[in-house]
C-alpha atoms as a PDB file:
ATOM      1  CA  UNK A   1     104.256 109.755 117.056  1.00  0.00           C
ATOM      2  CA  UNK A   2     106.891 106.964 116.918  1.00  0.00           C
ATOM      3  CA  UNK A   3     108.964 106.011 114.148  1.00  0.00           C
ATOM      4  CA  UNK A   4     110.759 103.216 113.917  1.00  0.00           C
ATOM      5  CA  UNK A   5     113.089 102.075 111.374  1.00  0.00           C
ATOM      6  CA  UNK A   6     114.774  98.574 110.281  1.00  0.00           C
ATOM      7  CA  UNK A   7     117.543  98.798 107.774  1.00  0.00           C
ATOM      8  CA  UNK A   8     119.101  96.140 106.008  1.00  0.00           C
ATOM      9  CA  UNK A   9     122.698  95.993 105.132  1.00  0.00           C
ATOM     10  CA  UNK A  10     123.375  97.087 101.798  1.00  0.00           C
ATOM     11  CA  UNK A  11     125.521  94.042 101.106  1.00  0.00           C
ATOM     12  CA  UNK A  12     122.440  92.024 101.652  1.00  0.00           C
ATOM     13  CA  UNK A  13     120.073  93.572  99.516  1.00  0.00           C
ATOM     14  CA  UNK A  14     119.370  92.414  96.171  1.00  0.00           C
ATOM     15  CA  UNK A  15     115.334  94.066  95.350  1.00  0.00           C
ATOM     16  CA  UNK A  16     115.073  96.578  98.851  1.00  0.00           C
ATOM     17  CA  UNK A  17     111.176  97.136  98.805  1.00  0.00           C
ATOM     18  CA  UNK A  18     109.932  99.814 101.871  1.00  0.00           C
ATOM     19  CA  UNK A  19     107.014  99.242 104.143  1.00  0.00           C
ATOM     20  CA  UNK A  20     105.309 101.283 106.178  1.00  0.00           C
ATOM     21  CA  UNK A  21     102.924 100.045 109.391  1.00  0.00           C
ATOM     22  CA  UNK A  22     100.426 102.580 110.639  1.00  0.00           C
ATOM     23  CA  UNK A  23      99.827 102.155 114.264  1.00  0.00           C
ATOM     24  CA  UNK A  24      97.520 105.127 115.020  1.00  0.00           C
ATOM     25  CA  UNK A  25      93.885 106.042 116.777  1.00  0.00           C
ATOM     26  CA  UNK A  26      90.518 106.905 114.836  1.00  0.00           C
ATOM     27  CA  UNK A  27      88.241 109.720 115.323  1.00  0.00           C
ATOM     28  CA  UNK A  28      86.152 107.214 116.506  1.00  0.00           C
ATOM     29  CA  UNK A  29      82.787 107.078 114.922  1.00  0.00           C
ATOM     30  CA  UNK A  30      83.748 110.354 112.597  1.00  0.00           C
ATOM     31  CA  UNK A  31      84.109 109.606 109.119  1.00  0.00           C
ATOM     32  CA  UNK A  32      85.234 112.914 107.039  1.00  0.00           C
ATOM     33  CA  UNK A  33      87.412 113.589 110.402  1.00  0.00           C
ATOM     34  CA  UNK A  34      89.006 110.040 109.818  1.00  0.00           C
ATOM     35  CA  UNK A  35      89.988 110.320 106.855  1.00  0.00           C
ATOM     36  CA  UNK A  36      91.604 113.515 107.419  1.00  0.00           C
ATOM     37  CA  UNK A  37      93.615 111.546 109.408  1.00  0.00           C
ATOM     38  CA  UNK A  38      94.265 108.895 106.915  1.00  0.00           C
ATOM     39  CA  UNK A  39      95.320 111.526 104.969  1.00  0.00           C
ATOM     40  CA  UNK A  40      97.964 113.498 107.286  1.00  0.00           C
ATOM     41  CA  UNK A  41      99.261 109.953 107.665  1.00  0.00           C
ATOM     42  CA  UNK A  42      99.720 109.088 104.403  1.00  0.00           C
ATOM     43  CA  UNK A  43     101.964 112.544 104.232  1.00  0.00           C
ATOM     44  CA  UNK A  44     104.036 111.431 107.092  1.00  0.00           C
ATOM     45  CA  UNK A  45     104.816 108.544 105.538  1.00  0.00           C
ATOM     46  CA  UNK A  46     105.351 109.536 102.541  1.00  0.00           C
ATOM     47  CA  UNK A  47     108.318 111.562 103.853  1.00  0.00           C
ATOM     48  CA  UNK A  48     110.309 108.475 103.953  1.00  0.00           C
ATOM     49  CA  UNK A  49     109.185 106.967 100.504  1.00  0.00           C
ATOM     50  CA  UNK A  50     107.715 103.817 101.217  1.00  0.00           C
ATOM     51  CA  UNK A  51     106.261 101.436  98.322  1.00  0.00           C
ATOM     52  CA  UNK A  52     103.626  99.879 100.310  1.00  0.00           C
ATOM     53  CA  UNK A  53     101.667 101.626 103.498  1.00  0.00           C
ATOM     54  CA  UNK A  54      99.503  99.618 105.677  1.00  0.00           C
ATOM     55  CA  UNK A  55      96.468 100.908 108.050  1.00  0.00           C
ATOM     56  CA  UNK A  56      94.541  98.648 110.144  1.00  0.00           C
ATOM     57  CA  UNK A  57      91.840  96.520 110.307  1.00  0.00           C
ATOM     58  CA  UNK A  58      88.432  99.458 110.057  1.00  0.00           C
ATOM     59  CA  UNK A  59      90.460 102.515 111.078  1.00  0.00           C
ATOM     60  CA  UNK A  60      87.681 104.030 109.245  1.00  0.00           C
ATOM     61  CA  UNK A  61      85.427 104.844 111.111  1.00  0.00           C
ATOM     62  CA  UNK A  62      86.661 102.317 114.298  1.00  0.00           C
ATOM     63  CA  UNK A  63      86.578  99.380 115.136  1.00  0.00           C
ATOM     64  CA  UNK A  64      83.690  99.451 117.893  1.00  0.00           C
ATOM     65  CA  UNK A  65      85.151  97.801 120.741  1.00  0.00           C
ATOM     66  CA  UNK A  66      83.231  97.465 123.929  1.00  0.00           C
ATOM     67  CA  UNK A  67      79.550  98.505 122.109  1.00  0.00           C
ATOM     68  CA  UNK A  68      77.192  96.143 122.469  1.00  0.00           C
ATOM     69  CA  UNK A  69      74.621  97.899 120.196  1.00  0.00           C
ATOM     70  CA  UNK A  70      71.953  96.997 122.276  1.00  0.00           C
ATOM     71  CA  UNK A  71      71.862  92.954 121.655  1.00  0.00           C
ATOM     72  CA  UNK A  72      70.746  90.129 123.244  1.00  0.00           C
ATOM     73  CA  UNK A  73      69.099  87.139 122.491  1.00  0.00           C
ATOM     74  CA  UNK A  74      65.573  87.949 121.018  1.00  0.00           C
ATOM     75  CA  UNK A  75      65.959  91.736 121.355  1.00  0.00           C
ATOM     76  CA  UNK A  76      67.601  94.916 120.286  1.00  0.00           C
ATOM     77  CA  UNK A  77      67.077  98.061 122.016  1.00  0.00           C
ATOM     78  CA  UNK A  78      66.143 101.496 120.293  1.00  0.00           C
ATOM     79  CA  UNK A  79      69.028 102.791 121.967  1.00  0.00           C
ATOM     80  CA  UNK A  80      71.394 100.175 119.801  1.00  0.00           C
ATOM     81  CA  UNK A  81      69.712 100.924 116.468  1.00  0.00           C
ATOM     82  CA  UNK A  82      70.342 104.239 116.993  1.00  0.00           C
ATOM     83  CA  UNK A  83      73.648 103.912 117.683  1.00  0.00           C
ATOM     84  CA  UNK A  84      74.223 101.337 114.737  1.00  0.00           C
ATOM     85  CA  UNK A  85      72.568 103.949 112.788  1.00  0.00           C
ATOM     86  CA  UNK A  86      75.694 106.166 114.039  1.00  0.00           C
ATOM     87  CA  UNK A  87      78.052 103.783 112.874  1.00  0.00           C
ATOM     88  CA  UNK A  88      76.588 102.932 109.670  1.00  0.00           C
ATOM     89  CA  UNK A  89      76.321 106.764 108.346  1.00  0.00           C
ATOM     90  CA  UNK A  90      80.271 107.324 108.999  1.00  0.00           C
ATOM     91  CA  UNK A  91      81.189 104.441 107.314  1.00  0.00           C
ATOM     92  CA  UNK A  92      82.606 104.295 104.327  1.00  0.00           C
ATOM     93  CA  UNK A  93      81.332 103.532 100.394  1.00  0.00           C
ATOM     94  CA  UNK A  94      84.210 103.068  97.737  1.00  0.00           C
ATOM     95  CA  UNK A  95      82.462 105.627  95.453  1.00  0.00           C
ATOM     96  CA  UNK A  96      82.178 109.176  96.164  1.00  0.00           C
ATOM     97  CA  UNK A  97      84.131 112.162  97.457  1.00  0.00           C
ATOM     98  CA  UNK A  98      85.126 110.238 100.152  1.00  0.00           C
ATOM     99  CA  UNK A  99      86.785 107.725  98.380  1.00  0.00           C
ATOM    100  CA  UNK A 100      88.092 110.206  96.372  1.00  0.00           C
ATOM    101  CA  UNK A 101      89.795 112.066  99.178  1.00  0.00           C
ATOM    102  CA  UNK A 102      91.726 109.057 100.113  1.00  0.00           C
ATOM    103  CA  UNK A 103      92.430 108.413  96.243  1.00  0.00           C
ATOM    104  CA  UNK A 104      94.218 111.575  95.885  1.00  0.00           C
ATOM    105  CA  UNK A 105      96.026 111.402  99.402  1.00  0.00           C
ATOM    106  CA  UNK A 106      97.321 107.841  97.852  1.00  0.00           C
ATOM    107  CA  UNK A 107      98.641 109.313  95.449  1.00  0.00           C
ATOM    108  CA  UNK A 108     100.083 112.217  96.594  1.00  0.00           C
ATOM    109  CA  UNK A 109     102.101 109.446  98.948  1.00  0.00           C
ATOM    110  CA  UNK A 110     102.792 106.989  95.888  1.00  0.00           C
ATOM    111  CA  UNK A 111     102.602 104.312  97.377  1.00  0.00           C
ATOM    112  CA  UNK A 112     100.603 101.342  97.207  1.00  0.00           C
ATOM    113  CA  UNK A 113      98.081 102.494 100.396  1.00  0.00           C
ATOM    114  CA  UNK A 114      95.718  99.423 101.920  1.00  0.00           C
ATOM    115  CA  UNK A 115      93.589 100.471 104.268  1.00  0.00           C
ATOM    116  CA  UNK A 116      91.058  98.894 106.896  1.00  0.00           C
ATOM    117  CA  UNK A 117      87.522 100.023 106.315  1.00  0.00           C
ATOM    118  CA  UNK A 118      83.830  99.922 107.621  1.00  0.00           C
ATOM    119  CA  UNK A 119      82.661  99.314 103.991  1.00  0.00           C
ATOM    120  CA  UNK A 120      78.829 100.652 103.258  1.00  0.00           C
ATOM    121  CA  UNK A 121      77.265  98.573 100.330  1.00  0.00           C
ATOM    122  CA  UNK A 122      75.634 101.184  98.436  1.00  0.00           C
ATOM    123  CA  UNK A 123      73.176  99.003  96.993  1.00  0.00           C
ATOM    124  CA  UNK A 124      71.737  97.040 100.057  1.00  0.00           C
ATOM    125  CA  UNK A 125      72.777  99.048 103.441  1.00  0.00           C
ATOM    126  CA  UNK A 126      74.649  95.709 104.873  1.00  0.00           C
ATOM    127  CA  UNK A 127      78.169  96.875 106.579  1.00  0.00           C
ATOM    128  CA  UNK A 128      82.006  95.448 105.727  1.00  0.00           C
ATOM    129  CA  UNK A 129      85.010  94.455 107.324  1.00  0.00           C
ATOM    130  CA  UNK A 130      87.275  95.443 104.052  1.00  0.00           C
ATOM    131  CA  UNK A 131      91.009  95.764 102.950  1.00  0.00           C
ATOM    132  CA  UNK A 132      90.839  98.162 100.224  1.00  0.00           C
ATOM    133  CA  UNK A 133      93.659  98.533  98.128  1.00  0.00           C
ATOM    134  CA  UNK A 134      94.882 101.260  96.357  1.00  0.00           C
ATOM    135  CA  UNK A 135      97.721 101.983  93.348  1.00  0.00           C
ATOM    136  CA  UNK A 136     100.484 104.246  93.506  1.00  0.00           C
ATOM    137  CA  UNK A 137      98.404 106.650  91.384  1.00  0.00           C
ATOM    138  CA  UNK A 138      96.005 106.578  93.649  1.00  0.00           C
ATOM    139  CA  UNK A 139      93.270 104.302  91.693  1.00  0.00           C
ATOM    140  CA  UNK A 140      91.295 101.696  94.077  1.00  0.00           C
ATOM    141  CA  UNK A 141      92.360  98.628  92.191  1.00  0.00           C
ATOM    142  CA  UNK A 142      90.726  95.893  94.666  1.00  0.00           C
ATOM    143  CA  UNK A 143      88.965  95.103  97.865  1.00  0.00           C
ATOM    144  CA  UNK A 144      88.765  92.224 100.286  1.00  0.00           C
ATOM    145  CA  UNK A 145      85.848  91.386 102.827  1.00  0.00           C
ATOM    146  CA  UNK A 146      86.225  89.544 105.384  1.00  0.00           C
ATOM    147  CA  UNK A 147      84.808  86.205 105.091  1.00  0.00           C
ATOM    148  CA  UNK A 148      84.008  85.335 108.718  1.00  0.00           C
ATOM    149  CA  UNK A 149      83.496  88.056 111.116  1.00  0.00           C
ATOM    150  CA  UNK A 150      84.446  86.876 114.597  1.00  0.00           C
ATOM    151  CA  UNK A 151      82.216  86.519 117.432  1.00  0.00           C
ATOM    152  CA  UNK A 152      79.908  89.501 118.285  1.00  0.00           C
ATOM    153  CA  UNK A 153      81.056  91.428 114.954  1.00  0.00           C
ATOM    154  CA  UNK A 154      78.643  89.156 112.966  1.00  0.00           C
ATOM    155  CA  UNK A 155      76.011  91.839 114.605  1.00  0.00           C
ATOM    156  CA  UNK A 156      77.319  94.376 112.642  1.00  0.00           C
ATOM    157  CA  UNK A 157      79.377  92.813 109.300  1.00  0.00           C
ATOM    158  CA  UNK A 158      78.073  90.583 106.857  1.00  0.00           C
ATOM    159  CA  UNK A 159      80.502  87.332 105.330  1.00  0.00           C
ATOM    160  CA  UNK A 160      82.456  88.448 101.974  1.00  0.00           C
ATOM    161  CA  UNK A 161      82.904  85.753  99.946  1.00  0.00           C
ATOM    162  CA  UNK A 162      85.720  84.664  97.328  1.00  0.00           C
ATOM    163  CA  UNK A 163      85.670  86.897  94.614  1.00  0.00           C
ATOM    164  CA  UNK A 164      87.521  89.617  96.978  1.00  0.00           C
ATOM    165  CA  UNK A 165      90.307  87.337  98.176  1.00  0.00           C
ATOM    166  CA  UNK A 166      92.296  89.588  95.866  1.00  0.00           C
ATOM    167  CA  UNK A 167      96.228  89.808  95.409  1.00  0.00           C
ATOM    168  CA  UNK A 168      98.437  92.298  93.829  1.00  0.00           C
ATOM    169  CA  UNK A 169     101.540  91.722  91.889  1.00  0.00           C
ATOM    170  CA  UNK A 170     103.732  94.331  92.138  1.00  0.00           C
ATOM    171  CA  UNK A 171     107.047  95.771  91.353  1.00  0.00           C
ATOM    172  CA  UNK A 172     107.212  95.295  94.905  1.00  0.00           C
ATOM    173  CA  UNK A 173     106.222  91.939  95.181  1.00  0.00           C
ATOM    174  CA  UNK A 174     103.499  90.388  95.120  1.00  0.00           C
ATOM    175  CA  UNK A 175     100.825  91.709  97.805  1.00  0.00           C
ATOM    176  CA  UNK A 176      97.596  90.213  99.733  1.00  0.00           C
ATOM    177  CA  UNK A 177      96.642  89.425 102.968  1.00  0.00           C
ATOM    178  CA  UNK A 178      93.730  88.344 105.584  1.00  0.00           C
ATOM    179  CA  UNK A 179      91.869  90.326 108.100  1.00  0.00           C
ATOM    180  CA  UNK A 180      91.985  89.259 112.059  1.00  0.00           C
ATOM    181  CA  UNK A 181      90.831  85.939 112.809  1.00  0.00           C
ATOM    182  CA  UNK A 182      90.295  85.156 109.228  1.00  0.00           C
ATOM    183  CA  UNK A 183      94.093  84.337 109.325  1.00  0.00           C
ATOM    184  CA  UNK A 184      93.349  81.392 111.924  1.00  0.00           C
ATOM    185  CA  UNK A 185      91.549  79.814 109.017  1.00  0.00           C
ATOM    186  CA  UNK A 186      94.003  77.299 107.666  1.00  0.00           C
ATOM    187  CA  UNK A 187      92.475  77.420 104.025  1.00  0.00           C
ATOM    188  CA  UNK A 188      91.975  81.057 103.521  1.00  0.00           C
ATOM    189  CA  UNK A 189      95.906  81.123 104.266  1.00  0.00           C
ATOM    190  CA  UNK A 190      96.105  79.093 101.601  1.00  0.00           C
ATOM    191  CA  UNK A 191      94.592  80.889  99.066  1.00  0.00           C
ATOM    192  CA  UNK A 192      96.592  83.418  99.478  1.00  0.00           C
ATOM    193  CA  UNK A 193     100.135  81.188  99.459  1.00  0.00           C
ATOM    194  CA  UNK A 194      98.577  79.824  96.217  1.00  0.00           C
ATOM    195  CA  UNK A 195      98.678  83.181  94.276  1.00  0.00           C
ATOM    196  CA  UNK A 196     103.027  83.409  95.503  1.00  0.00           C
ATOM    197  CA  UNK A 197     102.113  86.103  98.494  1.00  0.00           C
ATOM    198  CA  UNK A 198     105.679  87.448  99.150  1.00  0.00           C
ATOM    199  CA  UNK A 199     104.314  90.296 101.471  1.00  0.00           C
ATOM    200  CA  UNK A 200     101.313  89.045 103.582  1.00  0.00           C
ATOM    201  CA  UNK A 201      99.088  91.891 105.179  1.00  0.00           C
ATOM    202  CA  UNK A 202      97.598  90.974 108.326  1.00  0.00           C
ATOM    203  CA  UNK A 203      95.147  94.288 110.029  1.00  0.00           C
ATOM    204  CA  UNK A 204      93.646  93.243 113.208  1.00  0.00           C
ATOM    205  CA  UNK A 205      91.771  94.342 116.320  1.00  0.00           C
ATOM    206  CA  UNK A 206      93.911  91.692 117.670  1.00  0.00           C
ATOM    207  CA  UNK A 207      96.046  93.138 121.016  1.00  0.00           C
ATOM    208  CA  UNK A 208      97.262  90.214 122.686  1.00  0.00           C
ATOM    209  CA  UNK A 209     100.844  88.846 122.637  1.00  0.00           C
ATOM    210  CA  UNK A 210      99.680  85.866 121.133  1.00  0.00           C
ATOM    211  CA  UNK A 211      99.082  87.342 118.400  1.00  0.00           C
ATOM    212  CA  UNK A 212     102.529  87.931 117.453  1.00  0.00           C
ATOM    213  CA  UNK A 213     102.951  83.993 117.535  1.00  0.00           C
ATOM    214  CA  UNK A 214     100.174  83.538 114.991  1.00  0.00           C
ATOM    215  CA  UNK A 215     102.182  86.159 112.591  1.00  0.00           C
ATOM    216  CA  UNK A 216     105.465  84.116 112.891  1.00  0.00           C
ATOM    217  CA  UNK A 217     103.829  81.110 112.069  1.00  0.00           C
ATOM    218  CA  UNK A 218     102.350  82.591 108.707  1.00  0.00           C
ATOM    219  CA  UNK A 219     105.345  84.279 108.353  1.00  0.00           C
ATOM    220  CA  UNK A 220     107.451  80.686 108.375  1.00  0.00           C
ATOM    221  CA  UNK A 221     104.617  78.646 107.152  1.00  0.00           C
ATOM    222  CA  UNK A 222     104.372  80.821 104.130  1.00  0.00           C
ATOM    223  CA  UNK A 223     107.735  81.824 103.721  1.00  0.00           C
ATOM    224  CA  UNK A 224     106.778  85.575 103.421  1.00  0.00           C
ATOM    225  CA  UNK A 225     107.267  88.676 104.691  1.00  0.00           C
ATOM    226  CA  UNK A 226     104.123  89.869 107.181  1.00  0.00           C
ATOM    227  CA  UNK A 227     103.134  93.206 107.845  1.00  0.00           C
ATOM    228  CA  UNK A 228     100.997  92.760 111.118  1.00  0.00           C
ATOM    229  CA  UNK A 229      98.795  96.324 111.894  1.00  0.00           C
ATOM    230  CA  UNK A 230      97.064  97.316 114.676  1.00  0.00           C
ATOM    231  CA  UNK A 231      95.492 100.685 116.061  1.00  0.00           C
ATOM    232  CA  UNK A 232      95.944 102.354 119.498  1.00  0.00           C
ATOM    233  CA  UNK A 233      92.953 102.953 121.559  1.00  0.00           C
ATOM    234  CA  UNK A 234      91.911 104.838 124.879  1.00  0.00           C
ATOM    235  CA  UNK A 235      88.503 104.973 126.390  1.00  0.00           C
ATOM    236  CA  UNK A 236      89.023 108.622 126.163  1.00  0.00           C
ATOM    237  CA  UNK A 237      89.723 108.739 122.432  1.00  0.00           C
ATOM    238  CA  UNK A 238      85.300 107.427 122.061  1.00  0.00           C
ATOM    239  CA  UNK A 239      83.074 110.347 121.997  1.00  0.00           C
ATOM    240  CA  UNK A 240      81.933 111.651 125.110  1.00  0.00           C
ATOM    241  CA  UNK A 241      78.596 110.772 125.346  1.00  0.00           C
ATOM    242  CA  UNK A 242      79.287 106.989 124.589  1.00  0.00           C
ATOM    243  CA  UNK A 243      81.818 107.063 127.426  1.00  0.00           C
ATOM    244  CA  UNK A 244      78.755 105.435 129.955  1.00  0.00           C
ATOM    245  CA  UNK A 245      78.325 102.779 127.567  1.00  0.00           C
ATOM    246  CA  UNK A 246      82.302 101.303 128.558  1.00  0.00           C
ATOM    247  CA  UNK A 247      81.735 101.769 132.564  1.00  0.00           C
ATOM    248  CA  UNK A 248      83.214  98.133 132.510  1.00  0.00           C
ATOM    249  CA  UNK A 249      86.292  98.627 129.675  1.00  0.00           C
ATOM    250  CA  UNK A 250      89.696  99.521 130.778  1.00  0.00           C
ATOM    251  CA  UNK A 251      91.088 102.796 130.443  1.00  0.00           C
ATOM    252  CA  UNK A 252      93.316 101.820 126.912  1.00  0.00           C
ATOM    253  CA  UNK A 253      90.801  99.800 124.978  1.00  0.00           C
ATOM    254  CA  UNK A 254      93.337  98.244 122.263  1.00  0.00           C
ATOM    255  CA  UNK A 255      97.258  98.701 123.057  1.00  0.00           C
ATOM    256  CA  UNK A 256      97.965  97.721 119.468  1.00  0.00           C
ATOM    257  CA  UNK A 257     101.378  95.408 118.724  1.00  0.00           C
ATOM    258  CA  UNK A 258     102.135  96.396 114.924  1.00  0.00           C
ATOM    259  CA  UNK A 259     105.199  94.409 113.673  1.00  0.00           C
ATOM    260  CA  UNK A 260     106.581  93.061 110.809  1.00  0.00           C
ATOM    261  CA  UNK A 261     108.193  89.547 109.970  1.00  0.00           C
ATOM    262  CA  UNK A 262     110.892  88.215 108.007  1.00  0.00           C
ATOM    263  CA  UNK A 263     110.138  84.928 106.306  1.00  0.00           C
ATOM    264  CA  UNK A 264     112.308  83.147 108.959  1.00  0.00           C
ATOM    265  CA  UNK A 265     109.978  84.245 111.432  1.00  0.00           C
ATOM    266  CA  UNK A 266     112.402  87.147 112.775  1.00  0.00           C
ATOM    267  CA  UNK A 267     110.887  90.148 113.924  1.00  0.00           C
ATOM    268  CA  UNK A 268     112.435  93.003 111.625  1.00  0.00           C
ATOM    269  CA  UNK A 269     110.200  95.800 113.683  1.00  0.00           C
ATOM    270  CA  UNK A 270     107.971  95.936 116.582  1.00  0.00           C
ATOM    271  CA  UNK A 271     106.007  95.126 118.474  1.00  0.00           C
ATOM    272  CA  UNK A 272     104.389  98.202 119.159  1.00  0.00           C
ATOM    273  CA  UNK A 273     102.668  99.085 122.356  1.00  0.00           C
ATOM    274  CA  UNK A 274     100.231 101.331 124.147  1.00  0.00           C
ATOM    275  CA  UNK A 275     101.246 104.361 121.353  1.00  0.00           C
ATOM    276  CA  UNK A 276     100.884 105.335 117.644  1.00  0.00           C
ATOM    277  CA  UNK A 277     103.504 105.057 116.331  1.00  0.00           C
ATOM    278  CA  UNK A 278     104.815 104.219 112.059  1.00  0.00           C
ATOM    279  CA  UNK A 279     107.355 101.306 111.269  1.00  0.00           C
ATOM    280  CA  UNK A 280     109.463 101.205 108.798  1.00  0.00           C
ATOM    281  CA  UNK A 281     111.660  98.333 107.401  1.00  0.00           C
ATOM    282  CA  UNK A 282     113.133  97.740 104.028  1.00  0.00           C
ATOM    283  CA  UNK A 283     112.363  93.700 102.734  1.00  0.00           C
ATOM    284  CA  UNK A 284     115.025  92.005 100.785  1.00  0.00           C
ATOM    285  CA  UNK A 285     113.546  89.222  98.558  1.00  0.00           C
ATOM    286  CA  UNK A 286     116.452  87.577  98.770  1.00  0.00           C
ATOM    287  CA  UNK A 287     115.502  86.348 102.264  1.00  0.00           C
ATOM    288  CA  UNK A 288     112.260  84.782 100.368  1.00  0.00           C
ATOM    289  CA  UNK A 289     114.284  82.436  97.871  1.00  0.00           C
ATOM    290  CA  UNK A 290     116.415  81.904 100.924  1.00  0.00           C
ATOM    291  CA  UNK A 291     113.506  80.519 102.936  1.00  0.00           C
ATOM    292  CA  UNK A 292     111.915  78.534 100.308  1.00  0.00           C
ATOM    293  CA  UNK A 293     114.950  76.388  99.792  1.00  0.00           C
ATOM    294  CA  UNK A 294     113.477  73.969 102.745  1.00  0.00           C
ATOM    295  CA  UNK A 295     110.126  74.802 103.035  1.00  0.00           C
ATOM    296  CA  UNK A 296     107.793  76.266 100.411  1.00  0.00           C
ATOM    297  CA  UNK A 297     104.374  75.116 101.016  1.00  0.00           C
ATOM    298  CA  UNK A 298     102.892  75.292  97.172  1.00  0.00           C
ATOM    299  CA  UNK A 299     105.408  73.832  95.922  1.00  0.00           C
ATOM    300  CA  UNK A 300     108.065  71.414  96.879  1.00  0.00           C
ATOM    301  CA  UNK A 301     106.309  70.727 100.046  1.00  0.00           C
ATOM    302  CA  UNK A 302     102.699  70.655  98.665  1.00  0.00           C
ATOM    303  CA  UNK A 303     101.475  67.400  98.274  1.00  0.00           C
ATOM    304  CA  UNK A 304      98.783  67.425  95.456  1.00  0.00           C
ATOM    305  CA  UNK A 305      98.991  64.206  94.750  1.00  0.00           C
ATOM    306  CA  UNK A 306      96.909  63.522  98.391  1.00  0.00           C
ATOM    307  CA  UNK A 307      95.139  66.911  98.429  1.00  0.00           C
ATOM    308  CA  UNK A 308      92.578  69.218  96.612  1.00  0.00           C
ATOM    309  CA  UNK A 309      92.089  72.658  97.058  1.00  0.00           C
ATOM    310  CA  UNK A 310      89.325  74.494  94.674  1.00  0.00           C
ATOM    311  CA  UNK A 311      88.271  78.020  95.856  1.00  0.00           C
ATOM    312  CA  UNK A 312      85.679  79.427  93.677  1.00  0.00           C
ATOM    313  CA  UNK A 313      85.195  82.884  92.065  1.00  0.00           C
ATOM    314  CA  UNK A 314      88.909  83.703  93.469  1.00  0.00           C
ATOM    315  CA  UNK A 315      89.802  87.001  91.465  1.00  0.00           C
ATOM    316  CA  UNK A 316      93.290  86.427  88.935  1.00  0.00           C
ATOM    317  CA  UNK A 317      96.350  88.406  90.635  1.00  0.00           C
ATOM    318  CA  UNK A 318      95.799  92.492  89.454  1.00  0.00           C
ATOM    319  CA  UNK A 319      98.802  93.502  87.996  1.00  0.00           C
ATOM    320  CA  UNK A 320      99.841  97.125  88.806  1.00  0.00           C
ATOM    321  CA  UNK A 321     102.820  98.995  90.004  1.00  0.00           C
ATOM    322  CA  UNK A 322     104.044 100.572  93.056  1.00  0.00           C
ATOM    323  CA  UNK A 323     105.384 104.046  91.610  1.00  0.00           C
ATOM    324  CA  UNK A 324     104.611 105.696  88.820  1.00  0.00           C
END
């Protein structure tokens, strides 16, 4: 596995906070084996002492690229349910010995972990696109859903709402972030620069270099730094016997791009391609203040005078800390 490293100059840094990316492949549609890898992961990492640790967007149990699940228009096959079936009964609740697994692997790492999950509702079987986040000590402190699943995934995630559009401050920093697509959405952005995001997560199934554009732009329009994660994915790496359902898919199914982003919009690692791989960079939040001094879009540049902004049942920041 790769691992790459950006290092500040000493003379630069005033508050050095580490970051890790995780750019790596599911057991596809295998939940206790994917969270043995979650947890193996969070060990590597935590060889090099990072505050913060990243996964991407449902690396738990996989984001299902290619699967139709038997839709159309005014029909779903058995053969889909069946399969949805699959993916619902390896994904994952946030109570449980699951969960708890991962808890204790956080911990072990301390470091703040956020990972990308399938997230079962216990209480009425609908399916998640979540960021859950998780203390040094290992406690699950919050969750976000994502409010607008893109496309085709509305088959098989419902909408969160506001009350997980959480944020984190930190003796890092403070910490939040969008899923996918959901950072195209001017005024979820927002809601996040509102609560002073300093480090902006940003998991995605997202492969294309275009991508990397849309993280510079949230990285400058927000004057923050922007941890963009991705996984790697080969046909191969599905199980077997779903292999005749991606006849048409190409033979690496997601070649990731994980980077991170200086508040000037400078790529400090990455991109990543076609390989797992870990970055690592240490943030300075000097380079924040810096940044702001022209541009700081809640405050000197905001404009409330002309505009409004209410987002309802928004959570208050969690206060917690990154080691223990």
């Amino acid at each position: 596995m790769a691992i790459i490293h950006f290092q500040l100059s000493s003379q630069e840094m005033k508050k050095s906070v580490k970051v890790a990316v995780v750019q790596a492949t599911p057991v596809l549609f295998d939940l206790d084996r994917s969270i043995e890898k979650v947890c193996a992961l969070l060990a590597e990492c935590s060889r090099k002492h990072p505050d913060l640790i990243l996964f991407p967007e449902s690396f738990i149990p996989c984001y299902p690229r290619g699967l139709t699940f038997g839709a159309e228009v005014g029909r779903r096959s058995d053969e889909g349910k069946n399969l949805w079936q699959r993916y619902w009964q390896n994904s994952l609740e946030t109570t449980g010995t699951a969960i708890s697994r991962i808890s204790e692997a956080a911990r072990k790492a301390r470091a703040i972990t956020v990972l990308g999950v399938t997230e079962k509702d216990s209480t009425s079987g609908t399916l998640y696109c979540t960021m859950l986040y998780f203390s040094a000590t290992g406690e699950l402190v919050a969750k976000h859903r994502k409010l607008k699943p893109t496309g085709t995934e509305r088959l098989i995630w419902g909408e969160g709402d506001g009350s997980t559009l959480s944020t984190l401050r930190t003796d890092s920093g403070i910490i939040g972030g969008l899923i996918c697509w959901e950072n195209y959405m001017p005024l979820a952005r927002m809601a996040m620069y509102r609560k002073g995001v300093e480090i902006y997560l940003a998991p995605t199934a997202d492969a294309r270099p275009q991508w990397q554009s849309t993280l510079q732009h949230i990285a400058l329009e927000g004057r923050c730094f922007v941890l963009g994660c991705n996984q790697f994915v080969r046909k191969d790496d599905y199980p077997a016997d779903l292999l005749p359902l991606l006849d048409e898919s190409a033979d690496v199914m997601c070649r990731g791009g994980s980077v991170i982003v200086s508040p000037a919009g400078e790529i400090l690692a990455g991109p990543l391609w076609d390989q797992e791989g870990i970055l690592f960079a240490n943030l300075n939040e000097e380079e924040i203040i810096k940044a702001k001094m022209d541009f700081d879009v809640i405050g000197h540049y905001a404009r409330n005078d002309v505009f409004k902004f209410e987002i309802p049942d928004q959570p208050e920041t969690i206060d917690i800390h990154s080691k223990e």
